[in-house]
PDB file of N, CA and C in Angstrom:
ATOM      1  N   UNK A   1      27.003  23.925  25.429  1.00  0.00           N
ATOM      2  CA  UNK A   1      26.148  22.755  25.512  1.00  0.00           C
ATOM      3  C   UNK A   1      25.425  22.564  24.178  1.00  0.00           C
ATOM      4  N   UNK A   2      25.171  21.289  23.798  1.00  0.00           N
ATOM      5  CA  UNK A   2      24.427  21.167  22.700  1.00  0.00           C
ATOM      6  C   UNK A   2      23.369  20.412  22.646  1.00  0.00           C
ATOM      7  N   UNK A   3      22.145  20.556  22.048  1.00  0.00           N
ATOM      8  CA  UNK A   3      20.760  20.316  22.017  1.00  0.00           C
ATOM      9  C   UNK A   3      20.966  19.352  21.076  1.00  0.00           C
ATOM     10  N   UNK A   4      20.491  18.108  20.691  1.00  0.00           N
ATOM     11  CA  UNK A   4      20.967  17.078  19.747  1.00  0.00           C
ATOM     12  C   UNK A   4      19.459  16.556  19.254  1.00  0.00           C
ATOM     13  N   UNK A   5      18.618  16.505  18.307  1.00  0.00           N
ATOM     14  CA  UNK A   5      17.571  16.031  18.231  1.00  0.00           C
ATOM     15  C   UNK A   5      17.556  14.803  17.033  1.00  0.00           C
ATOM     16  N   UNK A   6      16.970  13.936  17.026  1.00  0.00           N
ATOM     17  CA  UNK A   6      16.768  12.997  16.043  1.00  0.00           C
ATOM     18  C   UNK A   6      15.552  12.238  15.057  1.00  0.00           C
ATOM     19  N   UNK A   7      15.502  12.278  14.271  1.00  0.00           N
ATOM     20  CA  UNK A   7      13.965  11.509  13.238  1.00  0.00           C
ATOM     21  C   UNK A   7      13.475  10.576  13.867  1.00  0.00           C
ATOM     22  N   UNK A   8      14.045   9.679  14.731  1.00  0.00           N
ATOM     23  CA  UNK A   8      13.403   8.430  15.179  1.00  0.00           C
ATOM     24  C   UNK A   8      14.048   8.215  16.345  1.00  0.00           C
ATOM     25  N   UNK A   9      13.174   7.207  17.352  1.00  0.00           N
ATOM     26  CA  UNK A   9      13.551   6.880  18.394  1.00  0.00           C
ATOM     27  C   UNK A   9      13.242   5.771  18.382  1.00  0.00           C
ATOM     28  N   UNK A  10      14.010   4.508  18.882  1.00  0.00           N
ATOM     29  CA  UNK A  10      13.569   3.027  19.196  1.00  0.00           C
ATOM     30  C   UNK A  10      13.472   3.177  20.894  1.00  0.00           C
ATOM     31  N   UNK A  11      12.070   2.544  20.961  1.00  0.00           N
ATOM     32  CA  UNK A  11      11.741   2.508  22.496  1.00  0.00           C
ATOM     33  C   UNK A  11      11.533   0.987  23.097  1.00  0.00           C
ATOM     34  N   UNK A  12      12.220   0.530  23.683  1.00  0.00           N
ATOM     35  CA  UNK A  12      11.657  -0.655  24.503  1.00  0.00           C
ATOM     36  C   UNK A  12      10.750  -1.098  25.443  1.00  0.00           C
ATOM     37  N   UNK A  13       9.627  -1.534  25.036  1.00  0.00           N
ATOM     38  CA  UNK A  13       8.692  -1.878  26.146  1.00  0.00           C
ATOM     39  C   UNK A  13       8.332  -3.026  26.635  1.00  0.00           C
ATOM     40  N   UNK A  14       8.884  -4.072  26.547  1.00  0.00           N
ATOM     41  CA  UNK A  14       9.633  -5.163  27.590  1.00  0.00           C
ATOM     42  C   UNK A  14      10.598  -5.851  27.073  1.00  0.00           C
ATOM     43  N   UNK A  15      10.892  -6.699  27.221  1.00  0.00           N
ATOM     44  CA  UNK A  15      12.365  -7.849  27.677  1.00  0.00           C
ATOM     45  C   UNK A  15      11.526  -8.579  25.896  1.00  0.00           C
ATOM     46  N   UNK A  16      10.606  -8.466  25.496  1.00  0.00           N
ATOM     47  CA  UNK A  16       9.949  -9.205  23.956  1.00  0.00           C
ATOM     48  C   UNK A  16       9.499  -8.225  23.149  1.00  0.00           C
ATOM     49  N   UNK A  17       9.857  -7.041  23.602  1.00  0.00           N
ATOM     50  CA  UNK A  17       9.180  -6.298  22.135  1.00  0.00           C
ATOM     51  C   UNK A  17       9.591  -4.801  22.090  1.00  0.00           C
ATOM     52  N   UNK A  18      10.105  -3.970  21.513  1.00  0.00           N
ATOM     53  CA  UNK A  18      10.928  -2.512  21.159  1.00  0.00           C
ATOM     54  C   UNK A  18      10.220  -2.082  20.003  1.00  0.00           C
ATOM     55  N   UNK A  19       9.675  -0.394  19.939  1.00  0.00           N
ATOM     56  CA  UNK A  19       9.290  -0.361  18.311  1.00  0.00           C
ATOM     57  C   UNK A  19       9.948   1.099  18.293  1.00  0.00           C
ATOM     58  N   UNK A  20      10.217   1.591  16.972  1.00  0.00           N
ATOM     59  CA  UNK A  20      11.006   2.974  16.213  1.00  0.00           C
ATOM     60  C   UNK A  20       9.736   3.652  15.950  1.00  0.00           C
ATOM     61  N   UNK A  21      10.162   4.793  16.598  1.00  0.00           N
ATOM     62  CA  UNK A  21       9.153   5.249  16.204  1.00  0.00           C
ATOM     63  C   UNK A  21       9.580   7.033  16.044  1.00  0.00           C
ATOM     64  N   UNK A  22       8.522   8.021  15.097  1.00  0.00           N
ATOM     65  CA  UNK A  22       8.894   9.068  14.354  1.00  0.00           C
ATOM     66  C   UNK A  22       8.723  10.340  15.561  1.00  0.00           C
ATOM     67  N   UNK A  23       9.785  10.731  16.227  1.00  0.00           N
ATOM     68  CA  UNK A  23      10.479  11.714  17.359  1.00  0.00           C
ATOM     69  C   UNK A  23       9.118  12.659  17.459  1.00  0.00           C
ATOM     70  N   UNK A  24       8.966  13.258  16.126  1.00  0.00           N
ATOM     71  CA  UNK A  24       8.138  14.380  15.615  1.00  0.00           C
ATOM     72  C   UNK A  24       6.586  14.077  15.958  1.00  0.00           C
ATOM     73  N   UNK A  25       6.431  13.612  15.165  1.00  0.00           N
ATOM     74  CA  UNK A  25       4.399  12.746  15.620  1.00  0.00           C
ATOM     75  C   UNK A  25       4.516  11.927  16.213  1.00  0.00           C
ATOM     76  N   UNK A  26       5.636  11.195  16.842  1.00  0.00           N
ATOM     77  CA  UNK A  26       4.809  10.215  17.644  1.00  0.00           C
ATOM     78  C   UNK A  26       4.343   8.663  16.762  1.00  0.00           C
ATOM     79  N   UNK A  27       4.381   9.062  15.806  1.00  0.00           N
ATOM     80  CA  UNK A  27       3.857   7.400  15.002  1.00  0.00           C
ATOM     81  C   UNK A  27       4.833   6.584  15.392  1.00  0.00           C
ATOM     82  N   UNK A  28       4.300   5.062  15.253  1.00  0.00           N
ATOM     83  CA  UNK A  28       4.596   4.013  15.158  1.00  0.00           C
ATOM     84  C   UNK A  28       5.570   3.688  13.703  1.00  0.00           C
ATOM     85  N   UNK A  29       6.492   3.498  13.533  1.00  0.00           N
ATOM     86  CA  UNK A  29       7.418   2.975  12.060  1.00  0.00           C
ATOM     87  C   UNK A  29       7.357   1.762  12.454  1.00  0.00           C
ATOM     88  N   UNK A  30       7.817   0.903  13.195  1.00  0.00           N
ATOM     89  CA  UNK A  30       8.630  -0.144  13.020  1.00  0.00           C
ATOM     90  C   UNK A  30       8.144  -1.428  14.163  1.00  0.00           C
ATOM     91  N   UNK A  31       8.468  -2.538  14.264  1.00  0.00           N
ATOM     92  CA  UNK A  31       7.707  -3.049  15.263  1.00  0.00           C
ATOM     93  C   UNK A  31       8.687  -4.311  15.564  1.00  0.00           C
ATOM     94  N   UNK A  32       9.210  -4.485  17.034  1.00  0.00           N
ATOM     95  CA  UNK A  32      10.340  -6.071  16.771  1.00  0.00           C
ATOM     96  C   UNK A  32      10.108  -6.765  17.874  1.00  0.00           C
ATOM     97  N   UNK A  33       9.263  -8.079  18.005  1.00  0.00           N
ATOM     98  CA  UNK A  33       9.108  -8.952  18.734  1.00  0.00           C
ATOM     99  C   UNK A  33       9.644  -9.903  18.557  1.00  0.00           C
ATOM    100  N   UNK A  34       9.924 -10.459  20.277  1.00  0.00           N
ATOM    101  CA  UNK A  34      10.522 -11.433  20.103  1.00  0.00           C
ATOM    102  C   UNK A  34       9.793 -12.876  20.831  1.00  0.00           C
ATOM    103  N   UNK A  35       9.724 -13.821  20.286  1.00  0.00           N
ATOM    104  CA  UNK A  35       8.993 -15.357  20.211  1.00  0.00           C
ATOM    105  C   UNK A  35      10.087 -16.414  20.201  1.00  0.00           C
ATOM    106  N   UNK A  36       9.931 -17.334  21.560  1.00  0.00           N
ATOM    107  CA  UNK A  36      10.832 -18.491  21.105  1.00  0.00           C
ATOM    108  C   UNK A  36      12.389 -18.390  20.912  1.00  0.00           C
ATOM    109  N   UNK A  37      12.948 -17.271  21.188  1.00  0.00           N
ATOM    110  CA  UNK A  37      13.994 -16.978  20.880  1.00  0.00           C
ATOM    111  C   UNK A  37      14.340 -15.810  19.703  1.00  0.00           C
ATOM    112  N   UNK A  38      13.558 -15.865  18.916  1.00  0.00           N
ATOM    113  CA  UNK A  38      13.653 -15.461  17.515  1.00  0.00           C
ATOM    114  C   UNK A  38      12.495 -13.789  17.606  1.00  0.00           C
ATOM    115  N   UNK A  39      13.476 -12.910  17.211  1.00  0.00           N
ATOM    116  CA  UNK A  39      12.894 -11.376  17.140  1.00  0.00           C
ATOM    117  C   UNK A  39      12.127 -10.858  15.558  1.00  0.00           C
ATOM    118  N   UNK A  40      10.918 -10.733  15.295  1.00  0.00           N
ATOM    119  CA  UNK A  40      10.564 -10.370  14.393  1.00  0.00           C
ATOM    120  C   UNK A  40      10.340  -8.992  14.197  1.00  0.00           C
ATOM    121  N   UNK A  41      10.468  -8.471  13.069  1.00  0.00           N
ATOM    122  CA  UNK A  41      10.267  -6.719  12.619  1.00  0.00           C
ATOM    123  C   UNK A  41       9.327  -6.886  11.561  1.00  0.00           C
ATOM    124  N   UNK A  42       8.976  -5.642  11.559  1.00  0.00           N
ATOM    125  CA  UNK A  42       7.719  -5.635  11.224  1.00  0.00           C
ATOM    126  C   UNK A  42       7.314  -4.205  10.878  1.00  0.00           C
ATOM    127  N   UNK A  43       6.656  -3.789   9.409  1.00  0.00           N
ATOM    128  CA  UNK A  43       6.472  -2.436   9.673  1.00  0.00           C
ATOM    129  C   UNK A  43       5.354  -2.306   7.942  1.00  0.00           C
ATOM    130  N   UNK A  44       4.437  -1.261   7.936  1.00  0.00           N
ATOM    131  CA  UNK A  44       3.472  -1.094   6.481  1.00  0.00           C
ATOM    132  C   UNK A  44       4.976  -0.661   5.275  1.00  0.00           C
ATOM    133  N   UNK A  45       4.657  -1.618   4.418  1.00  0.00           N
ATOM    134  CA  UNK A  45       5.305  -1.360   3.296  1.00  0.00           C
ATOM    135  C   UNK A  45       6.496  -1.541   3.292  1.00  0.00           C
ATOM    136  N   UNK A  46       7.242  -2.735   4.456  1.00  0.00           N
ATOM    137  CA  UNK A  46       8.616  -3.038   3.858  1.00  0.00           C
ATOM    138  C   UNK A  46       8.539  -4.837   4.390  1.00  0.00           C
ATOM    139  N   UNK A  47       9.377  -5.297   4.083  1.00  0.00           N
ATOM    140  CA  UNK A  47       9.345  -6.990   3.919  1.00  0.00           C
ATOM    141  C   UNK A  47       9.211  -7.206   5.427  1.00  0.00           C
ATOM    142  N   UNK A  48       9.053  -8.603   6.042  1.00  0.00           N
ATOM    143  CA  UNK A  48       9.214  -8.777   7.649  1.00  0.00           C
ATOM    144  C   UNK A  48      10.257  -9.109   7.733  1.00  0.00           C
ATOM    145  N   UNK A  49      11.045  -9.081   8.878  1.00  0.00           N
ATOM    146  CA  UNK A  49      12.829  -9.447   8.918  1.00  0.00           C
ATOM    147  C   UNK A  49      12.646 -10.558  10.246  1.00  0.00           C
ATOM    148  N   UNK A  50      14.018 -11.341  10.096  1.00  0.00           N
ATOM    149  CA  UNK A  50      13.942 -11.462  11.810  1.00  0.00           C
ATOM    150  C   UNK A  50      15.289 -11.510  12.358  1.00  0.00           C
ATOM    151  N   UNK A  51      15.412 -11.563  13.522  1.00  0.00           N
ATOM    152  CA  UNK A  51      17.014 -11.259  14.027  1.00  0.00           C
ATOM    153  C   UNK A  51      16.863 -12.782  15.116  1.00  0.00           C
ATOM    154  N   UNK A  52      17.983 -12.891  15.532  1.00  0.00           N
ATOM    155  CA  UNK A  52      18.074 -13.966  16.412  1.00  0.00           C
ATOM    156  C   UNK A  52      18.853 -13.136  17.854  1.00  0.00           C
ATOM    157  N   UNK A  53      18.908 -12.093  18.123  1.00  0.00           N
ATOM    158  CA  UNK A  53      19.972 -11.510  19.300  1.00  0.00           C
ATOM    159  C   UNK A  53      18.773 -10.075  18.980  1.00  0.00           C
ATOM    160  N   UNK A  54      18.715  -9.271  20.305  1.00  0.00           N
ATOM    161  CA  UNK A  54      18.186  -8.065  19.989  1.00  0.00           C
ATOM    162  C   UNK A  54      19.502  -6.930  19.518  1.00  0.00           C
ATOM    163  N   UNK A  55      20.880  -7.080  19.423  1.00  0.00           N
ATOM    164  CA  UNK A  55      21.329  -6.211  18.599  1.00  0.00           C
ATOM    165  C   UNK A  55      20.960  -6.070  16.595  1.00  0.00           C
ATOM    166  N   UNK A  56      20.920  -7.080  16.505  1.00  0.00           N
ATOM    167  CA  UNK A  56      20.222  -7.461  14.975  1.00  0.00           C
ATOM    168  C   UNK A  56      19.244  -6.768  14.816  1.00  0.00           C
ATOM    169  N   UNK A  57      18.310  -7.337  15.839  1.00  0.00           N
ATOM    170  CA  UNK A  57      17.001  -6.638  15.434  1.00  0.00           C
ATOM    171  C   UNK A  57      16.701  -5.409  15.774  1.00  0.00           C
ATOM    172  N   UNK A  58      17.680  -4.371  16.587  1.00  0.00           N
ATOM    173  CA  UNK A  58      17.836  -3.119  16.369  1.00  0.00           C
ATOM    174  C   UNK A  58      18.036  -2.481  14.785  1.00  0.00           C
ATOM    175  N   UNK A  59      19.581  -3.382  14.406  1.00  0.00           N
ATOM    176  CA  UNK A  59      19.644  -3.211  13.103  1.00  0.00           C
ATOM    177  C   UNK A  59      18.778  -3.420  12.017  1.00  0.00           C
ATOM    178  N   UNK A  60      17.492  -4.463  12.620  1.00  0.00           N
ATOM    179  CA  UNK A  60      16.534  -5.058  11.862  1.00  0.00           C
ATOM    180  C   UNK A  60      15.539  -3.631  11.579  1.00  0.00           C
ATOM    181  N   UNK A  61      15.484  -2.920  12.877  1.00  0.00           N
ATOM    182  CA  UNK A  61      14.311  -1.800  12.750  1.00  0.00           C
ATOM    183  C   UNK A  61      14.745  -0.872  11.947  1.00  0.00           C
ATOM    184  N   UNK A  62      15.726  -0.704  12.402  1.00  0.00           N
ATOM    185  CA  UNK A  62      16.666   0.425  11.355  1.00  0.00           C
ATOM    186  C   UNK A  62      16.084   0.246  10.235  1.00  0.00           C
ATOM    187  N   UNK A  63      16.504  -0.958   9.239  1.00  0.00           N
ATOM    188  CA  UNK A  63      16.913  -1.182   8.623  1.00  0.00           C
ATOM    189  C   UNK A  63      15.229  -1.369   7.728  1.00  0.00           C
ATOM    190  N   UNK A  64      14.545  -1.674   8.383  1.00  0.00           N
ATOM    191  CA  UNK A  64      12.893  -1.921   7.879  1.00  0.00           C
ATOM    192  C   UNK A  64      12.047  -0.644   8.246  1.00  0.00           C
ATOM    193  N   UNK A  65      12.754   0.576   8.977  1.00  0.00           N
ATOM    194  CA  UNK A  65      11.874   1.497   8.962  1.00  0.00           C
ATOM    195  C   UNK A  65      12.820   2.186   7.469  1.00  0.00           C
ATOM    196  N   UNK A  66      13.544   2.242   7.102  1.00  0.00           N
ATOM    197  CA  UNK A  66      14.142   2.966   6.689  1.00  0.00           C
ATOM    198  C   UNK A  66      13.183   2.468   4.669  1.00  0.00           C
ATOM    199  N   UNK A  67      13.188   0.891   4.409  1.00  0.00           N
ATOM    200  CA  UNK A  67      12.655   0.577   3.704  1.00  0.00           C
ATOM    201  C   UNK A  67      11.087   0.874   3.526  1.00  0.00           C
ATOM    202  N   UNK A  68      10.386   0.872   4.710  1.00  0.00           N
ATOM    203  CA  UNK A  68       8.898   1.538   5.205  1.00  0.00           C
ATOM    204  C   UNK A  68       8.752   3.128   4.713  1.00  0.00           C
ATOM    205  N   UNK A  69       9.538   3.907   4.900  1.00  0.00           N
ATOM    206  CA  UNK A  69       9.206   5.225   4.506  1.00  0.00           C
ATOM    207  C   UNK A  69      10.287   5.574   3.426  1.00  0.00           C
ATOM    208  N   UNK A  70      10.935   4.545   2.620  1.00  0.00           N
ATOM    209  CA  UNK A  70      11.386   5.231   1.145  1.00  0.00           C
ATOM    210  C   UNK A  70      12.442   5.933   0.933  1.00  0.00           C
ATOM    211  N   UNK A  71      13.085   6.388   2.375  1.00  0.00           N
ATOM    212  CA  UNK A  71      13.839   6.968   2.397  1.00  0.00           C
ATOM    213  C   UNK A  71      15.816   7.275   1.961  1.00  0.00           C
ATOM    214  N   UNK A  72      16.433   8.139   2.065  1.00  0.00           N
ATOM    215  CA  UNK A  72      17.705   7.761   1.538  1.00  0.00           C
ATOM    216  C   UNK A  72      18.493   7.399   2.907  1.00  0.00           C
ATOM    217  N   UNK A  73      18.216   7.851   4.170  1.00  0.00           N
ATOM    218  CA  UNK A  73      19.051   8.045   5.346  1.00  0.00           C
ATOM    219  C   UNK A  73      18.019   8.753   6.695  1.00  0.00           C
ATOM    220  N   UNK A  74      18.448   8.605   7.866  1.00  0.00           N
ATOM    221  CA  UNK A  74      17.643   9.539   8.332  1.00  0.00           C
ATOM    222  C   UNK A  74      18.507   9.388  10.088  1.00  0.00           C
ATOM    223  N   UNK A  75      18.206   9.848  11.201  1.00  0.00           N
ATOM    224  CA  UNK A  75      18.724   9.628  12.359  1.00  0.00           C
ATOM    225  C   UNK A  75      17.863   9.107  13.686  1.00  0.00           C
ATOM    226  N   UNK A  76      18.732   8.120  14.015  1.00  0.00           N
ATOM    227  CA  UNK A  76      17.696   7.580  15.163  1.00  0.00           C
ATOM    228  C   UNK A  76      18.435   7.533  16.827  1.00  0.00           C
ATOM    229  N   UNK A  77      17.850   7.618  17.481  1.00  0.00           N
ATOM    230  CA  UNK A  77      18.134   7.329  19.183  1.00  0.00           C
ATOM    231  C   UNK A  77      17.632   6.273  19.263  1.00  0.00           C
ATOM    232  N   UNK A  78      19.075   4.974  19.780  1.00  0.00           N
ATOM    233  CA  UNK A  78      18.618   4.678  20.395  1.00  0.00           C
ATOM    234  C   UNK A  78      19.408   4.199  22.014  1.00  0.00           C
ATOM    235  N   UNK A  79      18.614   3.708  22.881  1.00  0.00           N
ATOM    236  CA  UNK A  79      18.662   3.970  24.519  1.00  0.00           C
ATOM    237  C   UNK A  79      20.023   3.089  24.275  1.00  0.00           C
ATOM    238  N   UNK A  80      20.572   3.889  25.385  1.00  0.00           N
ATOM    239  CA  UNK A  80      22.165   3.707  26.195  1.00  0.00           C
ATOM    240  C   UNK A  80      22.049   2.129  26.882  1.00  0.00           C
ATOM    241  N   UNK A  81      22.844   1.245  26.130  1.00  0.00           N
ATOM    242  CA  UNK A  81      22.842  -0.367  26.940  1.00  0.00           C
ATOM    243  C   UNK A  81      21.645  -1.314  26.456  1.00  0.00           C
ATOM    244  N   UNK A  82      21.126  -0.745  25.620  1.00  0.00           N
ATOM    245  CA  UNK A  82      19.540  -1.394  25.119  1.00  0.00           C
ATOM    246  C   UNK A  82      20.651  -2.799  23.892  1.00  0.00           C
ATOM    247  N   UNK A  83      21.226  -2.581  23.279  1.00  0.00           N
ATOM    248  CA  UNK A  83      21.837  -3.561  22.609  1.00  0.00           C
ATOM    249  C   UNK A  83      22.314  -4.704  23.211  1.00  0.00           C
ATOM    250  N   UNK A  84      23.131  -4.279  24.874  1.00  0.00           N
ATOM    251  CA  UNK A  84      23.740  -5.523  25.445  1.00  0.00           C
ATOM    252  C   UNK A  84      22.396  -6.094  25.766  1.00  0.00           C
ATOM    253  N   UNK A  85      21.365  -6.143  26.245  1.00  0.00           N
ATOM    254  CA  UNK A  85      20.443  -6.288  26.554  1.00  0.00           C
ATOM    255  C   UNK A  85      19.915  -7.667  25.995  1.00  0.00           C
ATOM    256  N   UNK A  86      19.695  -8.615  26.977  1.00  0.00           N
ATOM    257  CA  UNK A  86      19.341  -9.823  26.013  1.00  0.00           C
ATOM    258  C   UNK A  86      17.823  -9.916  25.547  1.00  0.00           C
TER     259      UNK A  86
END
C-alpha cells in the first residue's frame, strides 16, 4: 500500500467558490470565484486570472498559486469529479 502526500490541496466550498490551499499549514494560496458565469482567481503576489468553466479555473489556481509563491513546480490534490463539476 502506498501513503501518497501532496504540497497543496484545492478544496471546494460551494457550487461559486474553491480555494488551494498549503496541505502542511493549512494557509490559504489561491482563491476562485465564480460571478455571472465567469470564475475569478485570485491570490497575494500573482496577477488575477479568470476562467469561464471551473476546469480552467482549476488550471487557473494552479497556475496563480504557483506564480504566488515563486516557485519552479510543486504537487497538488485535487477532489475526484470536482472538474466535471459545473
Amino acid at each position: 500500500m502506498f501513503a501518497v502526500t501532496t504540497d497543496h490541496q484545492i478544496v471546494p466550498f460551494s457550487d461559486d467558490q474553491m480555494a488551494l490551499f498549503d496541505a502542511k499549514t493549512g494557509d490559504r494560496i489561491a482563491v476562485a470565484t465564480r460571478d455571472s458565469g465567469t470564475w475569478t482567481i485570485t491570490a497575494d503576489n500573482a496577477d488575477t486570472k479568470s476562467a469561464t468553466d471551473r476546469s480552467s479555473a482549476i488550471t487557473a489556481l494552479l497556475d496563480t498559486a504557483l506564480e504566488s509563491l515563486g516557485g519552479d513546480g510543486y504537487s497538488t490534490m485535487v477532489p475526484h469529479g470536482l472538474a466535471e463539476q459545473p
